[in-house]
C-alpha atoms as a PDB file:
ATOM      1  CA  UNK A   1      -4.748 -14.746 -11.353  1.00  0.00           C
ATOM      2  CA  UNK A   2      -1.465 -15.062  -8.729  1.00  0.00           C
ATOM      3  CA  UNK A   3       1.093 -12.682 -10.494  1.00  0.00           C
ATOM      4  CA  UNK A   4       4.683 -12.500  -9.452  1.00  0.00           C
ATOM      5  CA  UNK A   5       5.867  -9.971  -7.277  1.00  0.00           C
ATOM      6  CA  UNK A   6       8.145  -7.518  -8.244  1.00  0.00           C
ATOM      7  CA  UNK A   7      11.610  -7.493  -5.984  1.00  0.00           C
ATOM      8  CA  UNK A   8      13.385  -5.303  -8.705  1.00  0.00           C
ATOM      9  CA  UNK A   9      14.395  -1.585  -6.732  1.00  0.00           C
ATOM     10  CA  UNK A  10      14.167   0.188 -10.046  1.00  0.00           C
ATOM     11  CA  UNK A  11      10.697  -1.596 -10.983  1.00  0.00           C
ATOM     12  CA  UNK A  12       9.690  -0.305  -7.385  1.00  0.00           C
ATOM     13  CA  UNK A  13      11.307   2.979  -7.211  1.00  0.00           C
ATOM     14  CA  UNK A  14       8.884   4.014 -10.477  1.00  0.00           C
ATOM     15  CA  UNK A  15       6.133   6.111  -9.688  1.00  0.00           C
ATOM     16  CA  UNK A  16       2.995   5.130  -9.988  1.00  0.00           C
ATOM     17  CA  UNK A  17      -0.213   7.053 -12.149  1.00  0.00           C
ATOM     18  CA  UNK A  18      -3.408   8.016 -10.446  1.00  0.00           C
ATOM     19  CA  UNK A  19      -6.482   5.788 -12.289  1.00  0.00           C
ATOM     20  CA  UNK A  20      -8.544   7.919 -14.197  1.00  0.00           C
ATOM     21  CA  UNK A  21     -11.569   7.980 -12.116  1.00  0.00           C
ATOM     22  CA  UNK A  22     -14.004   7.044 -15.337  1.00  0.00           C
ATOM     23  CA  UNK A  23     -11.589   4.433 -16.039  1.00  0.00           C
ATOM     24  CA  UNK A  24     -12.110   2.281 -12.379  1.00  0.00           C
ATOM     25  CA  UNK A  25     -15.148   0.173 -13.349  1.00  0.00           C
ATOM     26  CA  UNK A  26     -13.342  -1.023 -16.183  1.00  0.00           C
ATOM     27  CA  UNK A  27     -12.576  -3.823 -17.673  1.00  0.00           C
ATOM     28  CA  UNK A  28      -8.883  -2.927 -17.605  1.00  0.00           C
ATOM     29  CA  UNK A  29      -8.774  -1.831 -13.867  1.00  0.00           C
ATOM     30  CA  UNK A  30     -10.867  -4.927 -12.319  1.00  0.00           C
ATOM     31  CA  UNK A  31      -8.323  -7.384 -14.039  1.00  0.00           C
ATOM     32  CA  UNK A  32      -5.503  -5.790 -11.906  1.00  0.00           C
ATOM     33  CA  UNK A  33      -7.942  -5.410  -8.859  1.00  0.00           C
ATOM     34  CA  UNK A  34      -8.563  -8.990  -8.963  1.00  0.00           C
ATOM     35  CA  UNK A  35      -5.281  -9.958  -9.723  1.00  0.00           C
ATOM     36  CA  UNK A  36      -4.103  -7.906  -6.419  1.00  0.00           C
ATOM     37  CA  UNK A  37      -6.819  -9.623  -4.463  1.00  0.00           C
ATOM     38  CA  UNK A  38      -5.507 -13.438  -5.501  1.00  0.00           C
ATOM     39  CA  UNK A  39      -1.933 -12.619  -5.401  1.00  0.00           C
ATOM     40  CA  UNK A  40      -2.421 -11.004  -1.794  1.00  0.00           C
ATOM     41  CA  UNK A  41      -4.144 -13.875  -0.593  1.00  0.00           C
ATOM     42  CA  UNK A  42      -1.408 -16.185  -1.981  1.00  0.00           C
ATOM     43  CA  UNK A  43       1.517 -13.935  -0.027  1.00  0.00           C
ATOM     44  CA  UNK A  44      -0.819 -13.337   3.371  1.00  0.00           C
ATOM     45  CA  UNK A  45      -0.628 -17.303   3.810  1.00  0.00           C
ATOM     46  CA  UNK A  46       3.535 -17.660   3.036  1.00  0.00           C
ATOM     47  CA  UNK A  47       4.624 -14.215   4.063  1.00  0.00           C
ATOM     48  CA  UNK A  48       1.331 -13.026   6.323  1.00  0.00           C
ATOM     49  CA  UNK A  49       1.048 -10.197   3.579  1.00  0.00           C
ATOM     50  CA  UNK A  50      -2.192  -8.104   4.944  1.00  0.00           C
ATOM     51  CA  UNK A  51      -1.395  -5.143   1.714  1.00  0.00           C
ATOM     52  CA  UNK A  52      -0.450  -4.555  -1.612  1.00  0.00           C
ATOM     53  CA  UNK A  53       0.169  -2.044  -4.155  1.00  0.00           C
ATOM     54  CA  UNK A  54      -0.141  -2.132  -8.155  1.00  0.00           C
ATOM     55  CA  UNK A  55       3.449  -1.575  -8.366  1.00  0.00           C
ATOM     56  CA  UNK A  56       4.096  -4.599  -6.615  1.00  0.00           C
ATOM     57  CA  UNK A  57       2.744  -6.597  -9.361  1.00  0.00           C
ATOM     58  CA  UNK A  58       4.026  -4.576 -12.491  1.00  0.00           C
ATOM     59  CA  UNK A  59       1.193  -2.228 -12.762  1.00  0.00           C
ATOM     60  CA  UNK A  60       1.706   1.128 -11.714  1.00  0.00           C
ATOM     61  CA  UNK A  61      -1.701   3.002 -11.397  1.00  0.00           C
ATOM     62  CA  UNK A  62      -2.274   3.963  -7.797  1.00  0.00           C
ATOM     63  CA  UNK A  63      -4.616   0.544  -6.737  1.00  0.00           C
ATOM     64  CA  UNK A  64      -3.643  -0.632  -2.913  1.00  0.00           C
ATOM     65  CA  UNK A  65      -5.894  -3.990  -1.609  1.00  0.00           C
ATOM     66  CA  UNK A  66      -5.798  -4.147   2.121  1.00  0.00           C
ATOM     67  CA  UNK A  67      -6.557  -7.814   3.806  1.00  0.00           C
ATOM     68  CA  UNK A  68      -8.681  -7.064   6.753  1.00  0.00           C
ATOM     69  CA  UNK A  69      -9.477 -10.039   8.890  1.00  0.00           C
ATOM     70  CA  UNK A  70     -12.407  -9.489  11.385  1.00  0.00           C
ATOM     71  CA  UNK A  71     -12.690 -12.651  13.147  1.00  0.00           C
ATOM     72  CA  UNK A  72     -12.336 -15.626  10.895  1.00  0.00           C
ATOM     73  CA  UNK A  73     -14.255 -13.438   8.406  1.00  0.00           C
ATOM     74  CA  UNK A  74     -11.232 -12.082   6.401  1.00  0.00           C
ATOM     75  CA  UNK A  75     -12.468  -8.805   3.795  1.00  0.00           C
ATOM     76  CA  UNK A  76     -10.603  -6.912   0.781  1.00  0.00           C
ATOM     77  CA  UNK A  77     -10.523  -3.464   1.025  1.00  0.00           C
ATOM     78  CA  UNK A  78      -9.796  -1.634  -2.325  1.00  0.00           C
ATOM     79  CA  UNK A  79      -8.145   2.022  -2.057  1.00  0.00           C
ATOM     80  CA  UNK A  80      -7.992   3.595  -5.492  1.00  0.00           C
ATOM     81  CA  UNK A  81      -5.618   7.388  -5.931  1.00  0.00           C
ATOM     82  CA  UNK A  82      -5.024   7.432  -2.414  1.00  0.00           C
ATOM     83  CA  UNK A  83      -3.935  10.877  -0.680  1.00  0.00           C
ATOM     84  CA  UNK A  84      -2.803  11.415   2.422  1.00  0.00           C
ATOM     85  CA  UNK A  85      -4.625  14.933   3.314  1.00  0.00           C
ATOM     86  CA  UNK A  86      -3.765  15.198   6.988  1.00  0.00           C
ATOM     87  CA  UNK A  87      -1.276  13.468   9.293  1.00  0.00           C
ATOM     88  CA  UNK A  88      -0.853  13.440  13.245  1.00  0.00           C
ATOM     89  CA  UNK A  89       1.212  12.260  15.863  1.00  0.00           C
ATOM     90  CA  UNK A  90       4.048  10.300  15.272  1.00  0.00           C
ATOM     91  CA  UNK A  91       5.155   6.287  15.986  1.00  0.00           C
ATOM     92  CA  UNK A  92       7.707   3.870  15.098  1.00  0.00           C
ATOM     93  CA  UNK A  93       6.232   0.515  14.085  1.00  0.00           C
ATOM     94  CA  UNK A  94       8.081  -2.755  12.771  1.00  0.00           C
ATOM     95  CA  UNK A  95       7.382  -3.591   9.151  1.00  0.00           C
ATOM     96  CA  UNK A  96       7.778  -5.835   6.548  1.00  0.00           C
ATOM     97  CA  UNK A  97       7.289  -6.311   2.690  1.00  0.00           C
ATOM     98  CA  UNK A  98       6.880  -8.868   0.373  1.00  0.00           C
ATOM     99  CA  UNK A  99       8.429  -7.175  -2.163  1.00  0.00           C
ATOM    100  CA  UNK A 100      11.683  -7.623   0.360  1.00  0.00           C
ATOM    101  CA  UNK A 101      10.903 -10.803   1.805  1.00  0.00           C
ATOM    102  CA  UNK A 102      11.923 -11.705   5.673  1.00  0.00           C
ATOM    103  CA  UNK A 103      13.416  -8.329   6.358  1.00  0.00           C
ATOM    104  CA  UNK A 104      12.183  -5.835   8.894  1.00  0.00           C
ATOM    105  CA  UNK A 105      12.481  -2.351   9.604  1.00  0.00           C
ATOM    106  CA  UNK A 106      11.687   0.367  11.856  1.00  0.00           C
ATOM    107  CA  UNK A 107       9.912   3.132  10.151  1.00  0.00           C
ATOM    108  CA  UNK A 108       8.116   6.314  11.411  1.00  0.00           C
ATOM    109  CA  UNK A 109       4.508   6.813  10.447  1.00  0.00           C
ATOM    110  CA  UNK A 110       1.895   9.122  11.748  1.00  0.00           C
ATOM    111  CA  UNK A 111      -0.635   7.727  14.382  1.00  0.00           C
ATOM    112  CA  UNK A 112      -3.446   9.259  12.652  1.00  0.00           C
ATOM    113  CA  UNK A 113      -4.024  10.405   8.806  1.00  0.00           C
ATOM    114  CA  UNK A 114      -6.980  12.072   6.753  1.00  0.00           C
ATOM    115  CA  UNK A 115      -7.145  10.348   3.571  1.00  0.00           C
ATOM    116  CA  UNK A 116      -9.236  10.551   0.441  1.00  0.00           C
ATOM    117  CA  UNK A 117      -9.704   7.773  -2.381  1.00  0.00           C
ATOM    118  CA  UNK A 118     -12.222   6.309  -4.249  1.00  0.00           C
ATOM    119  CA  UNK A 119     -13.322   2.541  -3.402  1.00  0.00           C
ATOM    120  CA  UNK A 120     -13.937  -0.055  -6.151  1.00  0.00           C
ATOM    121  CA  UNK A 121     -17.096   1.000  -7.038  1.00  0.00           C
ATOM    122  CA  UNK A 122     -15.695   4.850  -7.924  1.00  0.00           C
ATOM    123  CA  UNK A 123     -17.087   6.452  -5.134  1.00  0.00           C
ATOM    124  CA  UNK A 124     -14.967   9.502  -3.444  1.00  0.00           C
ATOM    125  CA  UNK A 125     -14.284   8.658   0.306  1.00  0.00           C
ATOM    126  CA  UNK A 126     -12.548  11.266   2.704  1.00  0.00           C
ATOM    127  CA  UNK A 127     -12.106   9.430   6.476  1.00  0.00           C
ATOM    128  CA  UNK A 128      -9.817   9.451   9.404  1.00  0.00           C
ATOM    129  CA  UNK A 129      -8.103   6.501  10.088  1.00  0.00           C
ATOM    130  CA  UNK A 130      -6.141   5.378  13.406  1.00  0.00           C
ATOM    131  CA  UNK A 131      -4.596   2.404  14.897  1.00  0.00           C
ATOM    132  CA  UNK A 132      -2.406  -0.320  12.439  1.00  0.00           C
ATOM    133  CA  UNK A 133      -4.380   0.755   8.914  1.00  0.00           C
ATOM    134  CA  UNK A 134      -2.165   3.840   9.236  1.00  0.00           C
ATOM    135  CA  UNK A 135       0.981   2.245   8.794  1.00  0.00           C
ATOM    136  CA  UNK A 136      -0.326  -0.087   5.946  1.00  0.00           C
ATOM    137  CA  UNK A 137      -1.643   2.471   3.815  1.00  0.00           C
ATOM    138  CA  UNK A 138       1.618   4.585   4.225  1.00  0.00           C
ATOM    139  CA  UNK A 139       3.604   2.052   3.182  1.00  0.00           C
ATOM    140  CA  UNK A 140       1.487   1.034  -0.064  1.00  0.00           C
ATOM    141  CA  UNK A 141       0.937   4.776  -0.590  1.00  0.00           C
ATOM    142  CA  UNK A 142       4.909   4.891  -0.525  1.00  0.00           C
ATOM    143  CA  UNK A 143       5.105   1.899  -3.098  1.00  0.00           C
ATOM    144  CA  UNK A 144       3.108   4.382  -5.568  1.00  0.00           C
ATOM    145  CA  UNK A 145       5.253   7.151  -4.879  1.00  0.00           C
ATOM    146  CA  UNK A 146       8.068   4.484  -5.688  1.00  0.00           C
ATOM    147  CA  UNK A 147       9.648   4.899  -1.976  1.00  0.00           C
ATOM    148  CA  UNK A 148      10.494   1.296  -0.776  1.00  0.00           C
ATOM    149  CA  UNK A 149      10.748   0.439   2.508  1.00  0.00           C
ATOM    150  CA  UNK A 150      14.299   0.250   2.537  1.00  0.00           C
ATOM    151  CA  UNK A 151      14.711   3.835   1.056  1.00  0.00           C
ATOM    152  CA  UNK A 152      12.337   5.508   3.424  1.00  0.00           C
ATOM    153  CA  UNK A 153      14.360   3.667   6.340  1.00  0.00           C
ATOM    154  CA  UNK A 154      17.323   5.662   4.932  1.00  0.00           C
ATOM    155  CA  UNK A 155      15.839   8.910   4.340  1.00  0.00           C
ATOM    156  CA  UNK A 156      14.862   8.748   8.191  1.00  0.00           C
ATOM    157  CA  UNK A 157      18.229   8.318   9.553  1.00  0.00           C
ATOM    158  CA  UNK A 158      19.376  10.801   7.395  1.00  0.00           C
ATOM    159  CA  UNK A 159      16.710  13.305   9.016  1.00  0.00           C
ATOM    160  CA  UNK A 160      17.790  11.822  12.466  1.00  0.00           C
ATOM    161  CA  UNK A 161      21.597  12.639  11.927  1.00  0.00           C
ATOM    162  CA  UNK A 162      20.647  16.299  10.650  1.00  0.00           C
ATOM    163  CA  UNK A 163      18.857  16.797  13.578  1.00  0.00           C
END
């Protein structure tokens, strides 16, 4: 089912809970999975919306889809209690949310991170991941921590001028 996306900063600035990792074959946790996965593929045709997090959609359990096209084949990618373990490198990159429609800013994100989460099925995954997955998974990893976009923009600058 297409839910409505949450633009509300307070709705977004909540944290989010890690799924209980008995809990992710449930019944419970594959309705929200599913409804990520058909809201996502609403937004990626009017906004070109290639992530989202729980949040985004009023649930907030750590659950980020990922839209990966390869080819014309186009694949969901389900990241469940995502961690960032280890980070490297640094790069500014352009981005955009549909939680803050047409609006784009420059954020800083590491070039490479060491992640673990489990996938849909509940198994644990540890990988390295490079190139533009990086910056997606930051920035739904943010949405759990309740960081928006905007609000991480700020915090940078504020590093920046302290520097």
């Amino acid at each position: 089912m297409i839910r409505d996306i949450t633009y509300s900063d307070t709705d977004l600035s909540r944290k989010s809970e890690d799924v209980i990792p008995e809990d992710i074959n449930s019944p419970k946790v594959e309705s929200i999975i599913n409804d990520m996965i058909d809201t996502l593929e609403h937004y990626s045709v009017q906004l070109n919306a290639i992530g989202i997090s729980a949040c985004q959609i009023g649930e907030y359990k750590k659950i980020i889809v990922i839209c990966r096209r390869i080819g014309f084949r186009r694949t969901n990618q389900v990241f469940i209690n995502l961690k960032i373990l280890e980070q490297y490198g640094e790069i500014n990159s352009e981005e955009g949310c549909i939680s803050l429609p047409n609006r784009f800013y420059v954020i800083k994100r590491p070039k490479t991170i060491k992640v673990g989460y489990y996938n849909r099925q509940g198994k644990y995954i540890e990988e390295e991941i490079r190139g533009k997955l990086v910056q997606i998974l930051c920035h739904e990893a943010d949405h759990g921590d309740g960081i928006t976009i905007k609000r991480r923009c700020i915090q940078q600058l504020r590093e920046d001028e302290e520097r």
